[in-house]
N, C-alpha and C. Protein backbone atom coordinates (compact mmCIF):
# COMPACT_ATOMS: atom_id res chain seq x y z
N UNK A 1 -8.04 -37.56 19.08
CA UNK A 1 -9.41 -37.82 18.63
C UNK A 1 -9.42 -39.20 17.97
N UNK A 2 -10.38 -40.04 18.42
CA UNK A 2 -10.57 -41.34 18.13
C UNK A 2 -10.75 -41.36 16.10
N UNK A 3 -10.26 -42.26 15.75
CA UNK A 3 -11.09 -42.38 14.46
C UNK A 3 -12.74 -42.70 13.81
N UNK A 4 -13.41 -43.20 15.09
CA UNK A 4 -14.86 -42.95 15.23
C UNK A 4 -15.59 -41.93 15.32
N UNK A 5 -15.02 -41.27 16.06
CA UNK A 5 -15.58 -39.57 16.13
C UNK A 5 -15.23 -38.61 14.61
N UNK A 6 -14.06 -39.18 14.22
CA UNK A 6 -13.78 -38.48 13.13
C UNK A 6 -14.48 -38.79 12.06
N UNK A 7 -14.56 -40.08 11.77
CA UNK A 7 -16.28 -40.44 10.69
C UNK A 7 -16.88 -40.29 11.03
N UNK A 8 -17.70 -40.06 11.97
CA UNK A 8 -18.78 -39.46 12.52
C UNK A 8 -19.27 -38.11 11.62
N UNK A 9 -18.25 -37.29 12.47
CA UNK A 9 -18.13 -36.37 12.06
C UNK A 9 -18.27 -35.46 10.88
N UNK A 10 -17.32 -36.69 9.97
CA UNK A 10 -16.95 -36.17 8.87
C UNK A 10 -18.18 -36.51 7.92
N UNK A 11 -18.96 -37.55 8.30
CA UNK A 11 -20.33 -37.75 7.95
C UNK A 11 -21.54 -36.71 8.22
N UNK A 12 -21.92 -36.29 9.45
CA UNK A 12 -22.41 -35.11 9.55
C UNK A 12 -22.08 -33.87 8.64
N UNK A 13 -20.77 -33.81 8.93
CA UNK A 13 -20.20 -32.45 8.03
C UNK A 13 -21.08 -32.63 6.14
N UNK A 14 -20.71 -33.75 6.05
CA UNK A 14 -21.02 -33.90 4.24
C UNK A 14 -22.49 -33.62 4.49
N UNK A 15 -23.27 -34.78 4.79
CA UNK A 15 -24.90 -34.78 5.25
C UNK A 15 -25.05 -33.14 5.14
N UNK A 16 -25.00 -32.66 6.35
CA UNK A 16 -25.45 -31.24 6.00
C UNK A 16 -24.98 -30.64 4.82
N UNK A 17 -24.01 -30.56 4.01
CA UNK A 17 -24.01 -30.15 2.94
C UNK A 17 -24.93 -30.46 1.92
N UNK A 18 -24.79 -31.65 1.77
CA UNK A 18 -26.03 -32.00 0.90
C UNK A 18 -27.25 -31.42 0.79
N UNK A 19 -27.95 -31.75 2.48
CA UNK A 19 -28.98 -31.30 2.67
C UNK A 19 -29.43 -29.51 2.73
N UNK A 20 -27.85 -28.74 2.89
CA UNK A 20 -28.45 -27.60 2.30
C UNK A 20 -27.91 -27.16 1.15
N UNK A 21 -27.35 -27.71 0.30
CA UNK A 21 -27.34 -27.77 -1.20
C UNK A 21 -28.65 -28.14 -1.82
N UNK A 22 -29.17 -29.64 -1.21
CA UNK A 22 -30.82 -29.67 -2.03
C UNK A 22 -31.51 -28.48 -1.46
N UNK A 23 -31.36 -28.09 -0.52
CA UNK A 23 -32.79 -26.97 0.26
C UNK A 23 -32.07 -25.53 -0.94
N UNK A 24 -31.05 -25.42 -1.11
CA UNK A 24 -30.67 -24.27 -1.80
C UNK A 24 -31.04 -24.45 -3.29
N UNK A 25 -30.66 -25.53 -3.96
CA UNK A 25 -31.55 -25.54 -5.15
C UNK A 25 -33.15 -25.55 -5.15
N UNK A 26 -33.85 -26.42 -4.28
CA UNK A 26 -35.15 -26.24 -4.24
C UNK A 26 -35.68 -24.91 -4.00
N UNK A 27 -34.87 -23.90 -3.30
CA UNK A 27 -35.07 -22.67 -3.31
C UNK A 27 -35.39 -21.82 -4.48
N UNK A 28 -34.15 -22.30 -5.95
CA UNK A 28 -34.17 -21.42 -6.23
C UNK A 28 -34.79 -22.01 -8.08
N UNK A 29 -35.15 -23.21 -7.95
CA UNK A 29 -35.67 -24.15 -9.08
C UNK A 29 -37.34 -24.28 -8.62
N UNK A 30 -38.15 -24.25 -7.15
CA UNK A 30 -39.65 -24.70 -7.20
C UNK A 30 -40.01 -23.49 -7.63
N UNK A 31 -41.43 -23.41 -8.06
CA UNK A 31 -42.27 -22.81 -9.34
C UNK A 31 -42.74 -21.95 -8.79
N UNK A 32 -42.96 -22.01 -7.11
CA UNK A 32 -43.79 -20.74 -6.43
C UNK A 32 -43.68 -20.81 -5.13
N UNK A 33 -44.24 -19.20 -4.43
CA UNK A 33 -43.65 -18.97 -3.06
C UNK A 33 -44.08 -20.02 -2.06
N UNK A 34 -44.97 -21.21 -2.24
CA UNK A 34 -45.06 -21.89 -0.91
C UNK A 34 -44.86 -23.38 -1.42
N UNK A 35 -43.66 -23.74 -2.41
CA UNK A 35 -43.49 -24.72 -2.67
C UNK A 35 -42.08 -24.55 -2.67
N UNK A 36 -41.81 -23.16 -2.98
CA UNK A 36 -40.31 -22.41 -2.43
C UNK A 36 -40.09 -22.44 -1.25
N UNK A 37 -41.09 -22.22 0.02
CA UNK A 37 -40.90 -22.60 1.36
C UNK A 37 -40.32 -23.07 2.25
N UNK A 38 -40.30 -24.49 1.65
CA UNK A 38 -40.02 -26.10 2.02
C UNK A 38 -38.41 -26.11 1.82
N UNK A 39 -37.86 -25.70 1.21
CA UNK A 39 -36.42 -26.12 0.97
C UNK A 39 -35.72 -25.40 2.19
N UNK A 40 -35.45 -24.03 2.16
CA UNK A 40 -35.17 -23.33 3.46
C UNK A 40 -35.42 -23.76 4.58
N UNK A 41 -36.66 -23.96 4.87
CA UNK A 41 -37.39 -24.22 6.18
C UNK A 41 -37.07 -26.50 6.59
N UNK A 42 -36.79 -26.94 5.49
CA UNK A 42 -36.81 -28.32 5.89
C UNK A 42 -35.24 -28.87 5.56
N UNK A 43 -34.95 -28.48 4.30
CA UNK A 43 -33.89 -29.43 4.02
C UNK A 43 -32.84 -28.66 4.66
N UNK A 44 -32.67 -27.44 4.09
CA UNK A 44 -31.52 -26.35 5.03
C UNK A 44 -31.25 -26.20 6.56
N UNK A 45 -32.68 -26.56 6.87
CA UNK A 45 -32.44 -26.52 8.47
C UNK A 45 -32.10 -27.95 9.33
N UNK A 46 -31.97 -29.10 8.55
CA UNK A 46 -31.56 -30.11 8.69
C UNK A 46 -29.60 -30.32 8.50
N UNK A 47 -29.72 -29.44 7.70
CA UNK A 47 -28.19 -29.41 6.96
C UNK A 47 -27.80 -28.88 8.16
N UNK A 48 -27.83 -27.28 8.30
CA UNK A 48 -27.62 -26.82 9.25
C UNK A 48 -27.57 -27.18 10.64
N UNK A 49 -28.68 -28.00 11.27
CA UNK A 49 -28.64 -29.05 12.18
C UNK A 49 -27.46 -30.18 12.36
N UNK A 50 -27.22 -30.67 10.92
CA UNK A 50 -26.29 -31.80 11.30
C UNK A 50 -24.90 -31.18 11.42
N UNK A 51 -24.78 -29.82 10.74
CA UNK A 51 -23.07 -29.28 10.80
C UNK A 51 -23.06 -28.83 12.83
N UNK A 52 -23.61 -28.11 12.56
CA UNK A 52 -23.66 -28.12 14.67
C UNK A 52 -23.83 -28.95 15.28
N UNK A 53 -24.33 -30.26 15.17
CA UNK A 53 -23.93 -31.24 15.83
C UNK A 53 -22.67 -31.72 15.45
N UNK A 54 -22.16 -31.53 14.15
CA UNK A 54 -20.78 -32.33 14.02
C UNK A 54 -19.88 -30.94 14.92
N UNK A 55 -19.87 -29.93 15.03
CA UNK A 55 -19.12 -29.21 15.61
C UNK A 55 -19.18 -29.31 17.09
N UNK A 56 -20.28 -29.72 17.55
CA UNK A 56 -20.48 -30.12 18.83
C UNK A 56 -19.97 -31.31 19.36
N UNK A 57 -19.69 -32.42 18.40
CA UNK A 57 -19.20 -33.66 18.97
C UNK A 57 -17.74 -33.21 18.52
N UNK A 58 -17.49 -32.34 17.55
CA UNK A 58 -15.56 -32.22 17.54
C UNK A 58 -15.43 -31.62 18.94
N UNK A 59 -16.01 -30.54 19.46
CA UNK A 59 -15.33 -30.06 20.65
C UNK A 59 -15.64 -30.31 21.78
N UNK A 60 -16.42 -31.68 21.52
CA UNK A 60 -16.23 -32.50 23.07
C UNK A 60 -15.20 -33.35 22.58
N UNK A 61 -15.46 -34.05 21.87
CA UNK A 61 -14.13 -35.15 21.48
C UNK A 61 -12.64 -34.27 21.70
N UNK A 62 -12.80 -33.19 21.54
CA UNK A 62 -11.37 -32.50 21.55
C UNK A 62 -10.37 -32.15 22.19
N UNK A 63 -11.37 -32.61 23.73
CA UNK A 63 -10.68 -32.64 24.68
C UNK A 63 -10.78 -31.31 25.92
N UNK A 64 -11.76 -30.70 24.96
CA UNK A 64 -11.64 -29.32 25.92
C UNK A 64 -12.68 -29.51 26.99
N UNK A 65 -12.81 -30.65 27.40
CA UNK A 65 -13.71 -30.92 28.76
C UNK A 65 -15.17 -31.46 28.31
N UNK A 66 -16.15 -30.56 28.81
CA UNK A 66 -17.47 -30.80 28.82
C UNK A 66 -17.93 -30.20 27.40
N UNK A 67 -18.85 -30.83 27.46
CA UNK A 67 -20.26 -30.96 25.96
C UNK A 67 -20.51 -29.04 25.69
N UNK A 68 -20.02 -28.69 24.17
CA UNK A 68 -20.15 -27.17 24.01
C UNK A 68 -21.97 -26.72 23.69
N UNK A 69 -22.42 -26.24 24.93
CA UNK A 69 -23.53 -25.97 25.09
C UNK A 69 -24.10 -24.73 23.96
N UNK A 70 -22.95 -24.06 23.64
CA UNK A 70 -23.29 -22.95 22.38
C UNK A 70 -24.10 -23.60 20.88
N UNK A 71 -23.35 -24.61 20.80
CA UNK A 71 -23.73 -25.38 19.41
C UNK A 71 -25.31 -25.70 20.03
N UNK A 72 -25.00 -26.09 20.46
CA UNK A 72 -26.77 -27.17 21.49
C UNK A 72 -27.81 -26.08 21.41
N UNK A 73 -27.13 -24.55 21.98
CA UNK A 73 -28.02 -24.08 21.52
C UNK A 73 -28.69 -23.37 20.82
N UNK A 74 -27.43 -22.96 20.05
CA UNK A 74 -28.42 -22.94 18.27
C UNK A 74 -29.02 -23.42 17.80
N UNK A 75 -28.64 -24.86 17.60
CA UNK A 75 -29.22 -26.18 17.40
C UNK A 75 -31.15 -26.26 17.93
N UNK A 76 -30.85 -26.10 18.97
CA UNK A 76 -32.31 -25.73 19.87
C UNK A 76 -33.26 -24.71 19.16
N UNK A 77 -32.33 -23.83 19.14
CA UNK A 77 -33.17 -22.62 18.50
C UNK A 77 -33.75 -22.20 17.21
N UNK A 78 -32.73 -23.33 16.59
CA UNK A 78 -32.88 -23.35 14.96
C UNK A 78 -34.08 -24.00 14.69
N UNK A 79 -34.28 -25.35 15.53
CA UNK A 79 -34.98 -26.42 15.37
C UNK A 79 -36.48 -25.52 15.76
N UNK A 80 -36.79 -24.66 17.00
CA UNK A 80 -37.55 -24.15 16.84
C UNK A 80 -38.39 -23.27 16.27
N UNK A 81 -37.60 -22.15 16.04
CA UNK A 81 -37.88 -20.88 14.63
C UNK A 81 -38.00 -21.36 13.34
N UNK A 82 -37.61 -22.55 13.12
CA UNK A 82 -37.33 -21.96 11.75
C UNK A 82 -38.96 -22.90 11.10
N UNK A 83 -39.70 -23.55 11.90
CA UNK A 83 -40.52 -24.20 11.48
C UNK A 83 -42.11 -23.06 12.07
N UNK A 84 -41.76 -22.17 13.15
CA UNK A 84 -42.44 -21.12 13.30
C UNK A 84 -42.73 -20.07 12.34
N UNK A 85 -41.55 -19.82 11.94
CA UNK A 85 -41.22 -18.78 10.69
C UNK A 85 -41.94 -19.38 9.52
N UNK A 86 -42.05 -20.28 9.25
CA UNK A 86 -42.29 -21.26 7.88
C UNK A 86 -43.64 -20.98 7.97
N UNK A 87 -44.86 -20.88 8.96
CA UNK A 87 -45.83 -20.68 9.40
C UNK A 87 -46.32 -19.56 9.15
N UNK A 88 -45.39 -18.98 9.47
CA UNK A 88 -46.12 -17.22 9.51
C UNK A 88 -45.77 -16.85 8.35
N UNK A 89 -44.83 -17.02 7.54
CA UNK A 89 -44.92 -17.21 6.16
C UNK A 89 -45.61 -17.20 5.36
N UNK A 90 -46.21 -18.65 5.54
CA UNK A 90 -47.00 -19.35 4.35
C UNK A 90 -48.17 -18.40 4.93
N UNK A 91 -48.68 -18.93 6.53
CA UNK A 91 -50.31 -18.00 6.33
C UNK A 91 -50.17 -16.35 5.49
N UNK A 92 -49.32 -15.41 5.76
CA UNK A 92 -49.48 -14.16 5.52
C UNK A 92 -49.30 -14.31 3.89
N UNK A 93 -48.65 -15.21 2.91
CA UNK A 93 -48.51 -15.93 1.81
C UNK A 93 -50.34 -15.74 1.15
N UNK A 94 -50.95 -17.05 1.98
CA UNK A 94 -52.24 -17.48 2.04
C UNK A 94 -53.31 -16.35 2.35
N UNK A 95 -53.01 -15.32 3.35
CA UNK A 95 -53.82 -14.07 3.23
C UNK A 95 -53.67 -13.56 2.41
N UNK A 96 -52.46 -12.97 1.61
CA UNK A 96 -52.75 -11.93 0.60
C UNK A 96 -53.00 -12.68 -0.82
N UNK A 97 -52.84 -13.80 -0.78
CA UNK A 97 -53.75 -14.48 -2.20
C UNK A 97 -55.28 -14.26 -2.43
N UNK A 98 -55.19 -14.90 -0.78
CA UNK A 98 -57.19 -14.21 -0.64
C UNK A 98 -57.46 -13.28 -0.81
N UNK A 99 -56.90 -12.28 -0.01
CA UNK A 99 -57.18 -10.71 -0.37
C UNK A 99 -57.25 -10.37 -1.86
N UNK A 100 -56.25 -11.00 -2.36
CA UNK A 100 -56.31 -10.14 -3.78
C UNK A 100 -57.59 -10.98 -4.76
N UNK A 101 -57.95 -12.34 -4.59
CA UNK A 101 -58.92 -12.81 -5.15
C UNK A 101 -60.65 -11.70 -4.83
N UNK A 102 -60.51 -11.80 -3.30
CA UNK A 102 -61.32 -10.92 -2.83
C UNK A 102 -61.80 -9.75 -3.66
N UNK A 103 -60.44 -9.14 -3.25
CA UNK A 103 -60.79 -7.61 -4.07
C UNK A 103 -60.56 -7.55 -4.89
N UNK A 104 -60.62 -8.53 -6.39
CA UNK A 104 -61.06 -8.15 -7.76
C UNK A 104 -62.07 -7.69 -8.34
N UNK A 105 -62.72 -7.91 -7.09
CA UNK A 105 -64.48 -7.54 -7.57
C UNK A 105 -64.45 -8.58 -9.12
N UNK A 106 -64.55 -9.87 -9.11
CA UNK A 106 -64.64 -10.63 -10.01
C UNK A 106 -66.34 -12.18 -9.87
N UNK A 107 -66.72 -11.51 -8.49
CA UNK A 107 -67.94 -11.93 -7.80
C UNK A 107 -69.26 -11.29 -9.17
N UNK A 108 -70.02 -12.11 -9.81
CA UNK A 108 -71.40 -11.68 -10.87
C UNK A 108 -72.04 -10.50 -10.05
N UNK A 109 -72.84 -10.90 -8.26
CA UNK A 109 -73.15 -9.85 -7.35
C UNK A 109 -72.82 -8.52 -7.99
N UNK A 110 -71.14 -8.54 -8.03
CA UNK A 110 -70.94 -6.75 -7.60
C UNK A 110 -71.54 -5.90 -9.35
N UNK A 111 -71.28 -6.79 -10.73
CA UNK A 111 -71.65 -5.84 -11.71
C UNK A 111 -73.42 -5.80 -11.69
N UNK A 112 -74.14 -6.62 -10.62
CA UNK A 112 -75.55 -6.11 -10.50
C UNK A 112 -75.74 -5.16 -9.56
N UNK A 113 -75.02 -4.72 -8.60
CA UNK A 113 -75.20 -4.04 -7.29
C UNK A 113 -74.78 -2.28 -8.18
N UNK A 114 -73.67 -2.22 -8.87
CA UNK A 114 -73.39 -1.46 -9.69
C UNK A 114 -74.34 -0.62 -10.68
N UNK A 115 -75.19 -2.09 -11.43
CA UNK A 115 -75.97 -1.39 -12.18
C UNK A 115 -77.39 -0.80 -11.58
N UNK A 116 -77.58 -1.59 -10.69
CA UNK A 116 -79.01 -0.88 -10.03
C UNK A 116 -79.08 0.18 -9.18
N UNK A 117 -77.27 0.43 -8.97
CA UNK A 117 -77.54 1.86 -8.11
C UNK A 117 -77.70 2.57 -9.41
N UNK A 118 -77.53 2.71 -10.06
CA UNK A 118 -77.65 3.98 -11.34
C UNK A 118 -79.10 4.34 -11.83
N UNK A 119 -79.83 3.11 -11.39
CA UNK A 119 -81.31 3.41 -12.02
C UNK A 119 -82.14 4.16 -10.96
């Protein structure tokens, strides 16, 4: 293995650490569930991204032939879900905030609708 591939590499490898070390603290330090979101869904899945690509360029560099399509396609798959997921998340997040504002019955309307059925 060349010594280019190996900094490479060994650069990816750190990078993703970082990046899911910040997504793991932002996890567990932001103030609320859709500002908590963002760390998992952006910085972690970047981290995660760059370690499978560094595992992907060790085991082509490694000699074992052709480009390891397994990494590629996690990689693929990660990149897609995990920004889907982040979505369906936050909206179902965003529905039940509404809902519960909704149904406080905290609307002036409902304590007049209340009192005039009684009369």
């Amino acid at each position: 293995m060349s010594p280019l591939s190996e900094s490479v590499i060994a650069f990816l490898i750190v990078l993703g650490a970082l990046f899911v070390l910040l997504g793991s603290i932002g996890l567990a330090r932001l103030p609320d569930f859709l500002t908590r979101l963002h760390g998992p869904t952006k910085a972690t899945t970047l981290g995660v991204g760059a370690m499978l690509l560094a595992s992907a360029i060790f085991f082509t560099s490694d000699g074992h032939g052709g480009i390891s399509l397994h990494e590629l396609a996690i990689l693929f798959f990660l990149f897609i879900t995990a920004p889907v997921t982040a979505h369906l998340l936050a909206k179902a997040a965003l529905h039940r905030q509404q809902a519960g504002v909704a149904g406080a019955g905290d609307t002036p309307d409902a304590g007049a609708e209340t009192a005039d059925s009684g009369t």
